[in-house]
N, C-alpha and C. Protein backbone atom coordinates (compact mmCIF):
# COMPACT_ATOMS: atom_id res chain seq x y z
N UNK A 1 21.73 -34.47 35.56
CA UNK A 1 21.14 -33.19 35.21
C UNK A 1 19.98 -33.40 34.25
N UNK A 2 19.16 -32.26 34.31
CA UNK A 2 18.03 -32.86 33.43
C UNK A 2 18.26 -32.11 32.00
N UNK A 3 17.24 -32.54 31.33
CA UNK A 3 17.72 -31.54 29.74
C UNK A 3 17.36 -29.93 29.60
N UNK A 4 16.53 -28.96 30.83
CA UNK A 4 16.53 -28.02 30.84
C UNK A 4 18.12 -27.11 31.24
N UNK A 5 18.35 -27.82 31.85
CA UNK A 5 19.73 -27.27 32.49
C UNK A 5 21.14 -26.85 31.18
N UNK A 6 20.42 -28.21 30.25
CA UNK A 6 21.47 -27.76 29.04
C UNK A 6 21.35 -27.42 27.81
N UNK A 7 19.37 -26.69 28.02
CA UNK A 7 19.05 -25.81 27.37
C UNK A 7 19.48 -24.71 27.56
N UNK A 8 19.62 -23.89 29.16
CA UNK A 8 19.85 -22.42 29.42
C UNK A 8 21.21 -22.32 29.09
N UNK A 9 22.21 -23.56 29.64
CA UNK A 9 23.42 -23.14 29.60
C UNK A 9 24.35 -22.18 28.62
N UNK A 10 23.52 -22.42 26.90
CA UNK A 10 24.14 -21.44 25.93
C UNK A 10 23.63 -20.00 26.07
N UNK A 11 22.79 -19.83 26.67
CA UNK A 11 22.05 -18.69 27.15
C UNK A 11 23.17 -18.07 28.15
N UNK A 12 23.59 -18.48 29.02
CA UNK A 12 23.96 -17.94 30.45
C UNK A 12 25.29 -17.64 30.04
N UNK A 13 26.12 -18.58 28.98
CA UNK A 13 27.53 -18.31 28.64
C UNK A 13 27.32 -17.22 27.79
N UNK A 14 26.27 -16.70 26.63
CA UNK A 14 26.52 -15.96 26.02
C UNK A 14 26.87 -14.53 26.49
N UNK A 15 27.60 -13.30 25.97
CA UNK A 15 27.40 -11.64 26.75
C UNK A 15 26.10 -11.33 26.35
N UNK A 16 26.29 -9.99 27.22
CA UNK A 16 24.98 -9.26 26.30
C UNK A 16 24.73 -9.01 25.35
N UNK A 17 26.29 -8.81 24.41
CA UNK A 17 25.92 -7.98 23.05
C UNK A 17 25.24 -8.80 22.54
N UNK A 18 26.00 -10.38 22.63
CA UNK A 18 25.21 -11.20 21.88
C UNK A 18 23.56 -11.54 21.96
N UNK A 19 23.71 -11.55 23.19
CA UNK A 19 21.85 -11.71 23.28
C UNK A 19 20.97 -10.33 23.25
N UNK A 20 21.73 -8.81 23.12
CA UNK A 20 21.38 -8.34 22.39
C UNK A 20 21.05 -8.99 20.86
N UNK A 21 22.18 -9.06 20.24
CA UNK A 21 22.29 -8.88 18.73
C UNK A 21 20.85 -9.90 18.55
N UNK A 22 20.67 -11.29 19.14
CA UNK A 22 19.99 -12.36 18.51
C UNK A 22 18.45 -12.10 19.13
N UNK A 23 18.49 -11.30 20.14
CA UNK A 23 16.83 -11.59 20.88
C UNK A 23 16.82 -9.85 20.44
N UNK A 24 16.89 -9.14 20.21
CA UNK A 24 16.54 -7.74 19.68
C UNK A 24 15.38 -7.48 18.63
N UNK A 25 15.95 -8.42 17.42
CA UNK A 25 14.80 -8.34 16.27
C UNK A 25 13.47 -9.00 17.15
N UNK A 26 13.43 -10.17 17.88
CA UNK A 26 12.79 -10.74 17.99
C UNK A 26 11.68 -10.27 19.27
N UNK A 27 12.30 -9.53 20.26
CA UNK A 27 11.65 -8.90 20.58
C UNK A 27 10.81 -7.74 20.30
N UNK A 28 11.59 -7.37 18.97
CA UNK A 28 10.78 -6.21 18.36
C UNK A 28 9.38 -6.61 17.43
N UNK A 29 9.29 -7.42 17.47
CA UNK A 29 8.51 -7.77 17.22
C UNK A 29 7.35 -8.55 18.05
N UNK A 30 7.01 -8.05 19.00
CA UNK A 30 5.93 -8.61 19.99
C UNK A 30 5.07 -7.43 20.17
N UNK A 31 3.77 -7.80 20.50
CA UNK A 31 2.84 -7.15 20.61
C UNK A 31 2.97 -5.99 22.11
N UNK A 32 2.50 -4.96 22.11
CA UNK A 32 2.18 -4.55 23.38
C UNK A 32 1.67 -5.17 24.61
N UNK A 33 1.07 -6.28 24.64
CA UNK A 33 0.66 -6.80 25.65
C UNK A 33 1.14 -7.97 25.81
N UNK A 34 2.12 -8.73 24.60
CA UNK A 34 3.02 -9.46 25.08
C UNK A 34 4.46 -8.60 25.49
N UNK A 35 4.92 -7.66 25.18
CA UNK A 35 5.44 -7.00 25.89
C UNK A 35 5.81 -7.03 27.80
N UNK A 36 4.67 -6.78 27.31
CA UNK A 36 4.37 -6.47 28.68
C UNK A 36 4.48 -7.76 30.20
N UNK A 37 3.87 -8.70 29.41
CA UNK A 37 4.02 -9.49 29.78
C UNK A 37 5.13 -10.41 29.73
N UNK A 38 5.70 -10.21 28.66
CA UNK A 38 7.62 -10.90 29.04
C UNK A 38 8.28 -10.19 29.64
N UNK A 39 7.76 -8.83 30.20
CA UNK A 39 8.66 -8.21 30.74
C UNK A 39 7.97 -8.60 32.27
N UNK A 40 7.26 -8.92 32.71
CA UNK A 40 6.45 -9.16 33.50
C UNK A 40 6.85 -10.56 34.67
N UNK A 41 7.06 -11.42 33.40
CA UNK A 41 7.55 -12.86 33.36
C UNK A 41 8.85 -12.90 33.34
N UNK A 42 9.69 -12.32 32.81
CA UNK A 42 11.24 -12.16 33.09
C UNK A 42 11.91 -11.50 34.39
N UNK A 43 10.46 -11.25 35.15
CA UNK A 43 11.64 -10.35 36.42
C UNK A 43 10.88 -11.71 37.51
N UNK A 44 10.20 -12.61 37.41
CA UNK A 44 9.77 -13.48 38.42
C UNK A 44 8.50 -13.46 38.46
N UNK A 45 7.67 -13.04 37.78
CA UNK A 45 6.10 -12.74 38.28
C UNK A 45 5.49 -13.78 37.97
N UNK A 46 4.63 -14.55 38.95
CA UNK A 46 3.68 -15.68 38.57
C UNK A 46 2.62 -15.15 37.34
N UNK A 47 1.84 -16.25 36.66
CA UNK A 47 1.16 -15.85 35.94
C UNK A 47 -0.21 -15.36 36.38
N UNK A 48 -0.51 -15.93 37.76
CA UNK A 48 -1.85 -15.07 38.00
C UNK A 48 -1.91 -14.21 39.08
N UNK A 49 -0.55 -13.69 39.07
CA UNK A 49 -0.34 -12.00 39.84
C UNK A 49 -0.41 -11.20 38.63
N UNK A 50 0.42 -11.46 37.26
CA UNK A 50 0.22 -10.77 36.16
C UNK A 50 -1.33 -10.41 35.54
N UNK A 51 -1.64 -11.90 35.79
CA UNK A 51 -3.08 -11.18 35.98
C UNK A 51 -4.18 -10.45 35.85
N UNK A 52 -3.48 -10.50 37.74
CA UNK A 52 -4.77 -9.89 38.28
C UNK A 52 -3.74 -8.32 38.17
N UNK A 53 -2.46 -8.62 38.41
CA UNK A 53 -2.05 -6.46 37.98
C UNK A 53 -2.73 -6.00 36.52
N UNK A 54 -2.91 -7.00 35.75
CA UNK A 54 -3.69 -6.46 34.22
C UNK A 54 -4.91 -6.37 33.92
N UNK A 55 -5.80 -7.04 35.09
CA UNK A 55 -6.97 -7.58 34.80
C UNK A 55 -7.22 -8.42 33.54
N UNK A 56 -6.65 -9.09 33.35
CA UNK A 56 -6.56 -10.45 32.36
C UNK A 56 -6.73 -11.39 32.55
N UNK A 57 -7.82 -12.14 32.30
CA UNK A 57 -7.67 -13.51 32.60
C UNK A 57 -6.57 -14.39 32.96
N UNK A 58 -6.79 -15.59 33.56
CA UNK A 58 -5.14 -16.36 33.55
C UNK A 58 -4.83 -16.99 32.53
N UNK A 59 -6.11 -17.40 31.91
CA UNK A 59 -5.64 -18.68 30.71
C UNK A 59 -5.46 -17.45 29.29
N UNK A 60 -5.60 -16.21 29.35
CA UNK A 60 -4.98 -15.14 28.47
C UNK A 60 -3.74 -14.97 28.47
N UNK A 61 -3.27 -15.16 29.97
CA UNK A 61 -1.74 -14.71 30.14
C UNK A 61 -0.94 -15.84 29.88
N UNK A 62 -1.85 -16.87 30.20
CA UNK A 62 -0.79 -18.58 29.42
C UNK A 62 -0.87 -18.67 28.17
N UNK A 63 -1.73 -17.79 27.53
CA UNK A 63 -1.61 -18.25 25.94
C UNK A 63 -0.48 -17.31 25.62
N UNK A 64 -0.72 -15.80 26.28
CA UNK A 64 0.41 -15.06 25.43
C UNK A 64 1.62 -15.72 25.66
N UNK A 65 1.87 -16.02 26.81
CA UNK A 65 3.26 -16.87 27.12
C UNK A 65 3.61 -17.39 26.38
N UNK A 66 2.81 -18.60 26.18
CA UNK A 66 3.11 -19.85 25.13
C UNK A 66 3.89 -18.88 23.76
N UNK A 67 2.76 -18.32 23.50
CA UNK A 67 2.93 -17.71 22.15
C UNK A 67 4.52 -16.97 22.25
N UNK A 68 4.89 -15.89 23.32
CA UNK A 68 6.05 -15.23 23.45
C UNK A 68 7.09 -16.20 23.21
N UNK A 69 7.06 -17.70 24.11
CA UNK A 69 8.25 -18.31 23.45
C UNK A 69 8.43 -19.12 22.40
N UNK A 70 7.18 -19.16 21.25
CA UNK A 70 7.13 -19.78 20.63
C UNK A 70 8.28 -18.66 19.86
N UNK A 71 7.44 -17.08 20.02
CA UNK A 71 8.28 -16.68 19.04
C UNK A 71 9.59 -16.15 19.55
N UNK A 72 10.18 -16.10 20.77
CA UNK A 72 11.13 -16.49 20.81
C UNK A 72 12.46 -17.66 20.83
N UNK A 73 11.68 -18.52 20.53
CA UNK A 73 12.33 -19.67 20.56
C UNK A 73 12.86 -20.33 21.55
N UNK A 74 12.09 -20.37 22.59
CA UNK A 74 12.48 -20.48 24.09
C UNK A 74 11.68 -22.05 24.76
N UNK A 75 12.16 -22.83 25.65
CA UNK A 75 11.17 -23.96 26.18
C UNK A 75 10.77 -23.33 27.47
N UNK A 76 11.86 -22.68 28.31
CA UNK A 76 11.87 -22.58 29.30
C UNK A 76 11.95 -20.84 29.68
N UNK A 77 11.01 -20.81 30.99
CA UNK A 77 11.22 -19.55 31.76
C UNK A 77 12.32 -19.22 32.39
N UNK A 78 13.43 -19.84 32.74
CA UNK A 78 14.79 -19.61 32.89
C UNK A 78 15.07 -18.84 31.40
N UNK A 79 15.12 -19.51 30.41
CA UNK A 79 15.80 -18.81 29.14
C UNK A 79 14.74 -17.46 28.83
N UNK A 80 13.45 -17.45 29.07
CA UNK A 80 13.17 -16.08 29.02
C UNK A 80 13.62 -14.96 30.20
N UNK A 81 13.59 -15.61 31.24
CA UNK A 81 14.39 -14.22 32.23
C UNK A 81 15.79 -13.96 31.57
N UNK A 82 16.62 -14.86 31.39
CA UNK A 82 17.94 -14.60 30.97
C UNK A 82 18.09 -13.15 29.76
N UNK A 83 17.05 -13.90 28.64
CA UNK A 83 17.36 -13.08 27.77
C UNK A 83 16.34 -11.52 28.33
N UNK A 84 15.71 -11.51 29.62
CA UNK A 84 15.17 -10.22 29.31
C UNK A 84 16.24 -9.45 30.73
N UNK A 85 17.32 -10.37 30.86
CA UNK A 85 18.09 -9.05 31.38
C UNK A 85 19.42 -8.52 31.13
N UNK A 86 19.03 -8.71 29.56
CA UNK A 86 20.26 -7.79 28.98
C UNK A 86 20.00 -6.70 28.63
N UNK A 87 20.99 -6.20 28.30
CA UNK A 87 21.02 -4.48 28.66
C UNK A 87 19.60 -3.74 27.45
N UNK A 88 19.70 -4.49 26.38
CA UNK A 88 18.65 -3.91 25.89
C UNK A 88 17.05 -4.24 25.78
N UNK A 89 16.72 -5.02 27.07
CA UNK A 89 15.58 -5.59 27.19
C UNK A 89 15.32 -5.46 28.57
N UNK A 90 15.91 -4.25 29.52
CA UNK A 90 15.80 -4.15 30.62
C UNK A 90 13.93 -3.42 31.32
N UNK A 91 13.30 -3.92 32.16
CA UNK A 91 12.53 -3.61 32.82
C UNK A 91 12.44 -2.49 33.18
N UNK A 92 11.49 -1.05 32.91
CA UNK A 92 11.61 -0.35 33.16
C UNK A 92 10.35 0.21 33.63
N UNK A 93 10.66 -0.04 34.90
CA UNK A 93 8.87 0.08 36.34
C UNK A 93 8.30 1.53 35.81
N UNK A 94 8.74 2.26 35.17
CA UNK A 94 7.82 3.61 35.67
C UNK A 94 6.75 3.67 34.38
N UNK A 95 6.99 3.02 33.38
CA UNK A 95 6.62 2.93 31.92
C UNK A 95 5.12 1.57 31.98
N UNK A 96 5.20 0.59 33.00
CA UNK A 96 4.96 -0.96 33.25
C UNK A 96 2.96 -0.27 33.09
N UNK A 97 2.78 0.65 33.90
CA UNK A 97 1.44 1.11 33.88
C UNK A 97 1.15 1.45 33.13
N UNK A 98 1.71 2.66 32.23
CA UNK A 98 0.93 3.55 30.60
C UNK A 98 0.67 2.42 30.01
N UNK A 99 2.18 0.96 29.41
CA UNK A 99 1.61 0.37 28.92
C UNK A 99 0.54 -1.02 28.99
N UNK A 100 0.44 -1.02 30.52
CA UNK A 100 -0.65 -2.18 30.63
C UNK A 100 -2.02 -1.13 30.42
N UNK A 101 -2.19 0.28 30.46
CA UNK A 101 -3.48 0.60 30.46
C UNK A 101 -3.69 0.66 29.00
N UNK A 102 -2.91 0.48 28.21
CA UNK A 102 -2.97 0.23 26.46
C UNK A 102 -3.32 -0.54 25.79
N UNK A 103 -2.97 -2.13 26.60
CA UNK A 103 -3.72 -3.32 26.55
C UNK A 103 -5.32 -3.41 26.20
């Protein structure tokens, strides 16, 4: 196995509350347009479909990335989908437009 595999694993065992309780502050604290974009990146979206749905450059959307897991404390895009589908970090499509036109 390689060493990503036994990075996610404390991720995948934890519940929600918990990854509520620990990724909550930390998400509250991200910008609107990283927002947007971990929420973007947590349901499967390549980085230059995100994009071009934002009109953003690509090497914009790799920096916010970087930056999102720096400050979440994350290596891997497995551990950011994980933590964005708990119950209080759920994707919510009808909202995805007001705030990319805020960007």
């Amino acid at each position: 196995m390689n060493n990503n595999t036994f990075e996610i694993v404390p991720l995948l065992e934890m519940d929600q509350t918990k990854l509520v309780r620990i990724y909550s502050g930390k998400l509250s604290g991200l910008t609107k347009k990283q927002r947007v974009i971990f929420d973007l990146l947590s349901h499967g979206m390549l980085v230059k479909d995100i994009a071009k749905h934002l009109d953003l450059a690509e090497i914009t959307v790799k920096v916010v990335k970087a930056r999102i897991m720096v400050l979440l404390g994350i290596s891997t895009l497995q551990e950011l989908a994980v933590i964005g589908k708990c119950n209080a970090c759920q994707y919510v499509k009808p909202f995805i437009q007001m705030q990319a036109q805020e960007i």
